[in-house]
PDB file of N, CA and C in Angstrom:
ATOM      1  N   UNK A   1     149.619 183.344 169.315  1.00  0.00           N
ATOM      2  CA  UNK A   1     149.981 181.956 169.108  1.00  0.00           C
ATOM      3  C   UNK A   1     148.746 181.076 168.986  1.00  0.00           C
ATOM      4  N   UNK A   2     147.351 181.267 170.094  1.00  0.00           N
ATOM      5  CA  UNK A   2     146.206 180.690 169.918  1.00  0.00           C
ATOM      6  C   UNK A   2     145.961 180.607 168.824  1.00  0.00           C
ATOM      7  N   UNK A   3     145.424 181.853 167.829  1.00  0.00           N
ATOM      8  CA  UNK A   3     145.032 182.069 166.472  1.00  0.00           C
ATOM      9  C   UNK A   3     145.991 181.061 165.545  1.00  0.00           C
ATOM     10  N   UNK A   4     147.320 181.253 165.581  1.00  0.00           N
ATOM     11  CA  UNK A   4     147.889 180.905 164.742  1.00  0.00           C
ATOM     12  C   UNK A   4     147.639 179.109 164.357  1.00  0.00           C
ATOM     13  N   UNK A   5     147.497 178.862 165.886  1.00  0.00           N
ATOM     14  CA  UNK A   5     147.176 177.206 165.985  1.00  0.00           C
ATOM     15  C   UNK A   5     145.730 176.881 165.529  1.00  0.00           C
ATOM     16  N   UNK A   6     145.114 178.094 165.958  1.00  0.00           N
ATOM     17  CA  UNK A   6     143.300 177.693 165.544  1.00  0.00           C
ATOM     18  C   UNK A   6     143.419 177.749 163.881  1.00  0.00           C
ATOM     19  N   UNK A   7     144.710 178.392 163.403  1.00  0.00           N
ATOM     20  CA  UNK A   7     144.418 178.806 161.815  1.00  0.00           C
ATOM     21  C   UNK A   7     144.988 177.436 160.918  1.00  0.00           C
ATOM     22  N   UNK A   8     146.248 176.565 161.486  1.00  0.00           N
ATOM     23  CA  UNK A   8     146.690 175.807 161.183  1.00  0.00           C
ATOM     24  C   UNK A   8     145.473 174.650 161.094  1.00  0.00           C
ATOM     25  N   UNK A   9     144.643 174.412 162.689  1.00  0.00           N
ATOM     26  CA  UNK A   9     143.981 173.391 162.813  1.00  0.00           C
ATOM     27  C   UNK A   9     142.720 173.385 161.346  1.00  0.00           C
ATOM     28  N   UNK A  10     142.021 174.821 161.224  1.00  0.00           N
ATOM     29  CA  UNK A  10     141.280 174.931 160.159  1.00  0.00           C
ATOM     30  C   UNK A  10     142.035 174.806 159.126  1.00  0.00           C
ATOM     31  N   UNK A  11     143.081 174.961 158.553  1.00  0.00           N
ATOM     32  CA  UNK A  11     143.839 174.899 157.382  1.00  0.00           C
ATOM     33  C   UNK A  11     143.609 173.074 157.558  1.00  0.00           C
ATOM     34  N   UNK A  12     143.530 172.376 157.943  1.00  0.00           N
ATOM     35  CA  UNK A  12     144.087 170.561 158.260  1.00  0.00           C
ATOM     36  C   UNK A  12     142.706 169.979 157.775  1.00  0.00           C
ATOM     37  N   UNK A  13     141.405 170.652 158.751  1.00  0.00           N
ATOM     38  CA  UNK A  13     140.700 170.345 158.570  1.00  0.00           C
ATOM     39  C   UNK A  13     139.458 170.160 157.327  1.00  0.00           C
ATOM     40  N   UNK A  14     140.343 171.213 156.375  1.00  0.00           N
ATOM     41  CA  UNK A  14     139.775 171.611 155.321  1.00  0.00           C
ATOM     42  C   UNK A  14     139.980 171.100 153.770  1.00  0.00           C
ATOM     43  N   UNK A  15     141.678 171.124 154.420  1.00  0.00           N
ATOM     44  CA  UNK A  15     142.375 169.884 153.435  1.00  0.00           C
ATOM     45  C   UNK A  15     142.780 168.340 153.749  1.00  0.00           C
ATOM     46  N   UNK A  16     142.821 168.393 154.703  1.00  0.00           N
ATOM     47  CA  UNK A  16     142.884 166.793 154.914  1.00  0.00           C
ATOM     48  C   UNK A  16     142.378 166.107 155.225  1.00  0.00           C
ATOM     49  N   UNK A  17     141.120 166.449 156.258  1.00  0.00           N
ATOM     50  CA  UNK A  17     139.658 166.051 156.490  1.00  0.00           C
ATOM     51  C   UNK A  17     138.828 165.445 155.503  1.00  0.00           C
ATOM     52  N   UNK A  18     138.733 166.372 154.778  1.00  0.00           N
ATOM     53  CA  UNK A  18     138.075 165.478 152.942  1.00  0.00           C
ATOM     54  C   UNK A  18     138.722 164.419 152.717  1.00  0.00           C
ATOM     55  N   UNK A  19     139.986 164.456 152.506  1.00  0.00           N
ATOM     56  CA  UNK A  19     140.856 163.283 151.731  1.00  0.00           C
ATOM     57  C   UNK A  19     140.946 162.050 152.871  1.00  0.00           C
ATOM     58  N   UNK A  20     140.996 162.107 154.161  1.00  0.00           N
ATOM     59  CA  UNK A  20     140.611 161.116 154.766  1.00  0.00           C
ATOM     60  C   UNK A  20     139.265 160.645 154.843  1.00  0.00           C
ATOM     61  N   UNK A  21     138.145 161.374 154.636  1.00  0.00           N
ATOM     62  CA  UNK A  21     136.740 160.991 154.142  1.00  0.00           C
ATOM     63  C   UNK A  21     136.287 160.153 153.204  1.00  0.00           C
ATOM     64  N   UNK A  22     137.771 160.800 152.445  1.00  0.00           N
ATOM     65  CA  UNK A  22     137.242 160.271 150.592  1.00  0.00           C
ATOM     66  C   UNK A  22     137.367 159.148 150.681  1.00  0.00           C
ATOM     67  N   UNK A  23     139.070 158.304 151.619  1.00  0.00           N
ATOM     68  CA  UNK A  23     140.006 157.051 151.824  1.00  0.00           C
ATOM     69  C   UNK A  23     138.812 156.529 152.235  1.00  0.00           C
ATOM     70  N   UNK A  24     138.519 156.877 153.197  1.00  0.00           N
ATOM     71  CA  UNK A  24     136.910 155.859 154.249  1.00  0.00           C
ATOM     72  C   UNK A  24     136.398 155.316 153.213  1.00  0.00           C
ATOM     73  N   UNK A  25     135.518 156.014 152.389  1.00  0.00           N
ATOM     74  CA  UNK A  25     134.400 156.006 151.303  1.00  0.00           C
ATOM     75  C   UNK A  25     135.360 154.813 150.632  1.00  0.00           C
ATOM     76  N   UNK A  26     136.177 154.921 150.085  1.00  0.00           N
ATOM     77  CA  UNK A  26     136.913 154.377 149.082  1.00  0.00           C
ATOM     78  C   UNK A  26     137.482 152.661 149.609  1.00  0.00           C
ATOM     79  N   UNK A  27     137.842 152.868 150.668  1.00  0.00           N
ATOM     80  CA  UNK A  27     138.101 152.048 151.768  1.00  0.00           C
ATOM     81  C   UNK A  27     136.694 150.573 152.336  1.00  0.00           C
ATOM     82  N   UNK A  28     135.608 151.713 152.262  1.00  0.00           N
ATOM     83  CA  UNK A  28     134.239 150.458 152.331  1.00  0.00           C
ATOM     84  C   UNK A  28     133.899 150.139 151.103  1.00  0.00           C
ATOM     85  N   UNK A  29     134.118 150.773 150.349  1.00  0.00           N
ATOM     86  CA  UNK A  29     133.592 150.141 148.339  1.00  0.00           C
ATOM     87  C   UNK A  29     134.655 149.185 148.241  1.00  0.00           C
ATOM     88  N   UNK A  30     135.711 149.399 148.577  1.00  0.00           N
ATOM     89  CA  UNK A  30     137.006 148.234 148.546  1.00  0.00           C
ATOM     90  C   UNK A  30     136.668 146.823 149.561  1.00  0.00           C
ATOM     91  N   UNK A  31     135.830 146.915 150.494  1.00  0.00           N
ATOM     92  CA  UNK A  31     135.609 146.131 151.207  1.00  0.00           C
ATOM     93  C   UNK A  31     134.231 145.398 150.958  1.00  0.00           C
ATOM     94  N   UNK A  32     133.516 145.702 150.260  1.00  0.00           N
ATOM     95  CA  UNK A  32     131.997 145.460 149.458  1.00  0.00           C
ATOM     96  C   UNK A  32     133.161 144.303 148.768  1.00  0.00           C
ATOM     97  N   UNK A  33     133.941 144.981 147.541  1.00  0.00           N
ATOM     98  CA  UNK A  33     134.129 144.246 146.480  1.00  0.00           C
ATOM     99  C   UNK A  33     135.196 142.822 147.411  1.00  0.00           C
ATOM    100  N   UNK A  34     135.780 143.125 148.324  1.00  0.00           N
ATOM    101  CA  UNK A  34     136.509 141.706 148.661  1.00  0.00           C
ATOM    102  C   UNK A  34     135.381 140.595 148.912  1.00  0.00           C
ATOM    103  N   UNK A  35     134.494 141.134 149.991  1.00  0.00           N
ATOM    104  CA  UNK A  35     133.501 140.558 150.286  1.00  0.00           C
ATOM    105  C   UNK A  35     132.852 139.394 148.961  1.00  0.00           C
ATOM    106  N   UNK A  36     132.348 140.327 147.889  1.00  0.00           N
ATOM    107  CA  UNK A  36     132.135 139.660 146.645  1.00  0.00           C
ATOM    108  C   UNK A  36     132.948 139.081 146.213  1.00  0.00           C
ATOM    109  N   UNK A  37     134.125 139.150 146.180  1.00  0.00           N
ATOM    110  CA  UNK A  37     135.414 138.225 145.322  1.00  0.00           C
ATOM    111  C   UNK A  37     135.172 136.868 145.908  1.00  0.00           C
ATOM    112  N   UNK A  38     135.122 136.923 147.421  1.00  0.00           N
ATOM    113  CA  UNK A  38     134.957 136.055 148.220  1.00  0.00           C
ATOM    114  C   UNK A  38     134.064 134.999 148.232  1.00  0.00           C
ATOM    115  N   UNK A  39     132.756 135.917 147.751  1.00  0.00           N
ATOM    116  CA  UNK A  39     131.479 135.038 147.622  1.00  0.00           C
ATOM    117  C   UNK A  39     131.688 134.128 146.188  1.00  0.00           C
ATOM    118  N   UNK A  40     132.452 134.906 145.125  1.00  0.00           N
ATOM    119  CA  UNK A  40     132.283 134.210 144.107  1.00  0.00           C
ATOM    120  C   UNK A  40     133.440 133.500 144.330  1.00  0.00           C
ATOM    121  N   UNK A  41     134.008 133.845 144.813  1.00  0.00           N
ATOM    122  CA  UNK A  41     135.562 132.176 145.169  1.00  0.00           C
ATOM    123  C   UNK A  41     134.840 130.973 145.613  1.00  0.00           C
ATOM    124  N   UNK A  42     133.846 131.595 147.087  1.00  0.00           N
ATOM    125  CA  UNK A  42     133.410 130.432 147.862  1.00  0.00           C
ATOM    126  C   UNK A  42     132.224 129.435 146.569  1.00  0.00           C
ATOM    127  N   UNK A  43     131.401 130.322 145.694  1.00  0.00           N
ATOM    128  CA  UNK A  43     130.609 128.934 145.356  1.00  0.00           C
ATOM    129  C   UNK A  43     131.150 128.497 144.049  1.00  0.00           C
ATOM    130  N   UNK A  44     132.504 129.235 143.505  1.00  0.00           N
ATOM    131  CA  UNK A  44     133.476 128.252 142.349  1.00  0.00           C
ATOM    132  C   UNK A  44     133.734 126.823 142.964  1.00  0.00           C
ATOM    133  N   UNK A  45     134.489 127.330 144.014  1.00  0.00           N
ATOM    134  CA  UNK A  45     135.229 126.241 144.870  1.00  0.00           C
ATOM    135  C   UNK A  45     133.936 125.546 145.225  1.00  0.00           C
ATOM    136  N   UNK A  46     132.663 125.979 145.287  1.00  0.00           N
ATOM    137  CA  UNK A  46     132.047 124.337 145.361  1.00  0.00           C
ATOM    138  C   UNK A  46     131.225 124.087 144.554  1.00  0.00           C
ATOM    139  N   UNK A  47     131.395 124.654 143.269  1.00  0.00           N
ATOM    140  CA  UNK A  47     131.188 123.723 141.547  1.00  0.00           C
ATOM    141  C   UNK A  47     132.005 122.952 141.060  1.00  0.00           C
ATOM    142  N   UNK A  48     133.393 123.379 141.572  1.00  0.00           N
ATOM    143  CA  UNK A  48     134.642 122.652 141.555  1.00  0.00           C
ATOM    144  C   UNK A  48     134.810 121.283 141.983  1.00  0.00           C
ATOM    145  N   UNK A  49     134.217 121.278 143.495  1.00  0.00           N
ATOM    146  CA  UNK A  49     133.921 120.203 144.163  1.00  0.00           C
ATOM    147  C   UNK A  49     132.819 118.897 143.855  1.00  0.00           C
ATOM    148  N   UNK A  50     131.981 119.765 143.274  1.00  0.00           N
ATOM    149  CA  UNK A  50     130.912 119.202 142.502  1.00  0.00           C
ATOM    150  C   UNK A  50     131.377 118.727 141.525  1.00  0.00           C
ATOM    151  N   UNK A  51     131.984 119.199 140.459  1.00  0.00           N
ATOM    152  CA  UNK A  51     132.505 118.322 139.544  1.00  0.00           C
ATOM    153  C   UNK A  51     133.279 117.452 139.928  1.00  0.00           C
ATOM    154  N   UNK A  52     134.228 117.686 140.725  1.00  0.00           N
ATOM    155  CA  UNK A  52     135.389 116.423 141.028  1.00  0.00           C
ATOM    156  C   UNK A  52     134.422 115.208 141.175  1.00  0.00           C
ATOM    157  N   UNK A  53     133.530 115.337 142.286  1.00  0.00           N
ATOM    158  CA  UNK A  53     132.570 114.677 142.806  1.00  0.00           C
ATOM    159  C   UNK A  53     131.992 113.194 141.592  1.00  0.00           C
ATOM    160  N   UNK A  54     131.415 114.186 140.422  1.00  0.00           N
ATOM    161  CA  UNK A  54     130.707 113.653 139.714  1.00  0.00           C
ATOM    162  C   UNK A  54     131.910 112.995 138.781  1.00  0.00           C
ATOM    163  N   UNK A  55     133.405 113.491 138.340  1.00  0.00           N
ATOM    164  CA  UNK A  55     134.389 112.805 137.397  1.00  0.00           C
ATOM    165  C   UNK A  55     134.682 111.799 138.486  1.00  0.00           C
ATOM    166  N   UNK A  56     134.829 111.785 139.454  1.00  0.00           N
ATOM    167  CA  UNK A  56     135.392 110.600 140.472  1.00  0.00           C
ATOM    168  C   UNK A  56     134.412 109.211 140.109  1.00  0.00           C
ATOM    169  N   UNK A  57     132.968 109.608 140.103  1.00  0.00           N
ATOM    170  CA  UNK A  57     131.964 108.839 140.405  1.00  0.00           C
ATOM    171  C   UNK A  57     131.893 108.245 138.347  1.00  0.00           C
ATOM    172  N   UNK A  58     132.102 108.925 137.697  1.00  0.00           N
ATOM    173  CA  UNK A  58     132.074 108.685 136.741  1.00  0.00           C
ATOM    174  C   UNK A  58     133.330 107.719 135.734  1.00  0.00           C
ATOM    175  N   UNK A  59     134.543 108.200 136.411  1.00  0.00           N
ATOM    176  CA  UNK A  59     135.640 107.550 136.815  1.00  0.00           C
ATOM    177  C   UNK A  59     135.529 105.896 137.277  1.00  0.00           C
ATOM    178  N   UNK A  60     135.065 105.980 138.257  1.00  0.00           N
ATOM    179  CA  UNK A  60     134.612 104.323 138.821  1.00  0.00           C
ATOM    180  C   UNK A  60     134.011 104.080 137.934  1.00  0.00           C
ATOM    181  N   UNK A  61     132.519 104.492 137.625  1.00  0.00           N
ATOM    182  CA  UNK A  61     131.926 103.631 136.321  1.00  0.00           C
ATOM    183  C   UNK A  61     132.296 102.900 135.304  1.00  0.00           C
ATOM    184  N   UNK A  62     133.227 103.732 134.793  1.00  0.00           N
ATOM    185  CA  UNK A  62     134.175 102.910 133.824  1.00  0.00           C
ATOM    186  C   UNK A  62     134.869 102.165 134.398  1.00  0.00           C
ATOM    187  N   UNK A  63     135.683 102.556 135.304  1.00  0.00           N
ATOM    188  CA  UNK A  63     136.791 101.234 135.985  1.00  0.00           C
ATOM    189  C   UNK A  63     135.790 100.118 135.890  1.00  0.00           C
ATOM    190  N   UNK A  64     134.882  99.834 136.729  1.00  0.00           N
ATOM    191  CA  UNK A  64     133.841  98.989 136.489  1.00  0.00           C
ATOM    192  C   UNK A  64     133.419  98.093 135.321  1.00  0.00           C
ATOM    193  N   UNK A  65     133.108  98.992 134.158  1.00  0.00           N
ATOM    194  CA  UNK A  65     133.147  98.681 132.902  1.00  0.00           C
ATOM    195  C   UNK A  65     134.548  97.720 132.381  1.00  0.00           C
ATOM    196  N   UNK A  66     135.349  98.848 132.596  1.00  0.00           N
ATOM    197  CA  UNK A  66     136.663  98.249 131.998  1.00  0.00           C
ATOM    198  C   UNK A  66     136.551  96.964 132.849  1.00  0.00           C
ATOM    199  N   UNK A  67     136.719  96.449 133.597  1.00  0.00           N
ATOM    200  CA  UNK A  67     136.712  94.943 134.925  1.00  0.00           C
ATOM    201  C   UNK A  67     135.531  94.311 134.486  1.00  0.00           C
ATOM    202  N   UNK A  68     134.546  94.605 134.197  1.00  0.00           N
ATOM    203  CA  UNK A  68     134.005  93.596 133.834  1.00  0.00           C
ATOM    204  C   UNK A  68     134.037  93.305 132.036  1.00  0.00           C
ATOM    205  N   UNK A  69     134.719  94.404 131.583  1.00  0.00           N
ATOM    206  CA  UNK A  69     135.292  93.549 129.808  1.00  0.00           C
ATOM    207  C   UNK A  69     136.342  92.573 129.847  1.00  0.00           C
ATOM    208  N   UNK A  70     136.931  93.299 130.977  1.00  0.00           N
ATOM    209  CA  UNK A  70     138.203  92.325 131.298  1.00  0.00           C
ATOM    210  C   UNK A  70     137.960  90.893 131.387  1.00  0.00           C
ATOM    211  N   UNK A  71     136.921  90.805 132.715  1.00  0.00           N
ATOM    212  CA  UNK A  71     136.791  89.567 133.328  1.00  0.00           C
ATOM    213  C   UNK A  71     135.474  88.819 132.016  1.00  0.00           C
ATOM    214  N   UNK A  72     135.032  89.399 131.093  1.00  0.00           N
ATOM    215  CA  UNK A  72     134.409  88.870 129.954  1.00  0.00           C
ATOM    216  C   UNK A  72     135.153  88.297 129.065  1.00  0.00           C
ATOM    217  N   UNK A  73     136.422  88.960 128.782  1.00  0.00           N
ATOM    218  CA  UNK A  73     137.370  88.371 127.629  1.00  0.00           C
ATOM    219  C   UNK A  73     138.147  87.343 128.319  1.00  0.00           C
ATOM    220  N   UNK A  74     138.429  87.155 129.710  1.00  0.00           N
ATOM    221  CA  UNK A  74     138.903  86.139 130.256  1.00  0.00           C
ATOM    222  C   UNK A  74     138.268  84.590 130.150  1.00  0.00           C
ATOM    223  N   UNK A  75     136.869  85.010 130.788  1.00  0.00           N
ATOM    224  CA  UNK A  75     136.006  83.911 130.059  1.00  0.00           C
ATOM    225  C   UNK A  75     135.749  83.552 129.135  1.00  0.00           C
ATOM    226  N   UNK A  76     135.683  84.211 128.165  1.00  0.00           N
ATOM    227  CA  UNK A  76     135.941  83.797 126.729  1.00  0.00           C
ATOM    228  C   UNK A  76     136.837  82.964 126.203  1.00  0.00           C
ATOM    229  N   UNK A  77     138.282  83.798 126.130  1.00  0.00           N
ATOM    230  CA  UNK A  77     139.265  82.985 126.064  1.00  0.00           C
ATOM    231  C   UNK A  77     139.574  81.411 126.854  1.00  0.00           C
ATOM    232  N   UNK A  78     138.544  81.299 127.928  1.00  0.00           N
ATOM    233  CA  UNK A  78     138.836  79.968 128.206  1.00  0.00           C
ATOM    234  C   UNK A  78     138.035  79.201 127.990  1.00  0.00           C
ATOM    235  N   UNK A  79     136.831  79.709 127.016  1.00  0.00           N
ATOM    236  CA  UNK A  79     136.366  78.767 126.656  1.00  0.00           C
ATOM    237  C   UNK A  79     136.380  78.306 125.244  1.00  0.00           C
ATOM    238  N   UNK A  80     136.815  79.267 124.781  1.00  0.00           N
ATOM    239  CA  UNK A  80     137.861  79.198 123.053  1.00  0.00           C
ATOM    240  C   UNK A  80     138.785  78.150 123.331  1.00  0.00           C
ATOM    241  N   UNK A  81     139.520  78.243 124.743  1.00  0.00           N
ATOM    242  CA  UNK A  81     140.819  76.821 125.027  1.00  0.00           C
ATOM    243  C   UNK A  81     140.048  75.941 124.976  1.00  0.00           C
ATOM    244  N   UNK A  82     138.826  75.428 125.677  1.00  0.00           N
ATOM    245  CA  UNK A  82     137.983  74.582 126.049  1.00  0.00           C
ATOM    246  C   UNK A  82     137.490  73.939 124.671  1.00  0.00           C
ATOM    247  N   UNK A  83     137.356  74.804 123.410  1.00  0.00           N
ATOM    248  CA  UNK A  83     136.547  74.692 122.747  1.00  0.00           C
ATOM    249  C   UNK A  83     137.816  73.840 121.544  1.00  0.00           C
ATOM    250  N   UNK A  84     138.400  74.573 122.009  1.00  0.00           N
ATOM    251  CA  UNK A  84     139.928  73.984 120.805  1.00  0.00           C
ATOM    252  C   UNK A  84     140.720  72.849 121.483  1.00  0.00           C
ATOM    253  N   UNK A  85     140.580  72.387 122.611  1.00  0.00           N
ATOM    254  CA  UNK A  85     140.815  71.293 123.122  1.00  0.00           C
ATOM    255  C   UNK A  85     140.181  70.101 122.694  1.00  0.00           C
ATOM    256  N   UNK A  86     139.021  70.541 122.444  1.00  0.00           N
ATOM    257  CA  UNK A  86     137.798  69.369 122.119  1.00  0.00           C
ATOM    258  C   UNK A  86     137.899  68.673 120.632  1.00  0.00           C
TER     259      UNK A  86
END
């Protein structure tokens, strides 16, 4: 019965030993590449941020712009009234 169990255990070790070796191996190259997915998520997400950053800021500029054409054609127009009053 010893033998038979020592023959089984070498039969396991011979075939299934590898293939759980191989999983390991296969298992840390899989874990390299999350790692990297990760890294390149983390500095998208802050080019991403960076841009928002800069359309936000660029965004106001114009609002700006636009408010002060606004408040230019306002003055204008009242002095076109001013001017056609006269």
């Amino acid at each position: 019965m010893a033998g038979s169990i020592e023959a089984i255990q070498k039969i396991l070790q011979e075939t299934v030993a590898p293939g759980i070796s191989d999983i390991r191996e296969r298992l840390a190259r899989v874990e390299v590449e999350i790692k990297r997915l990760d890294d390149k998520i983390d500095t998208t997400n802050d080019r991403i941020g960076s841009l928002r950053n800069e359309m936000i800021s660029e965004i106001r500029r114009v609002d700006q712009k636009i408010d002060l054409s606004l408040e230019f054609r306002e003055r204008l127009a009242a002095l076109e009234a001013r001017v056609a009053a006269h």
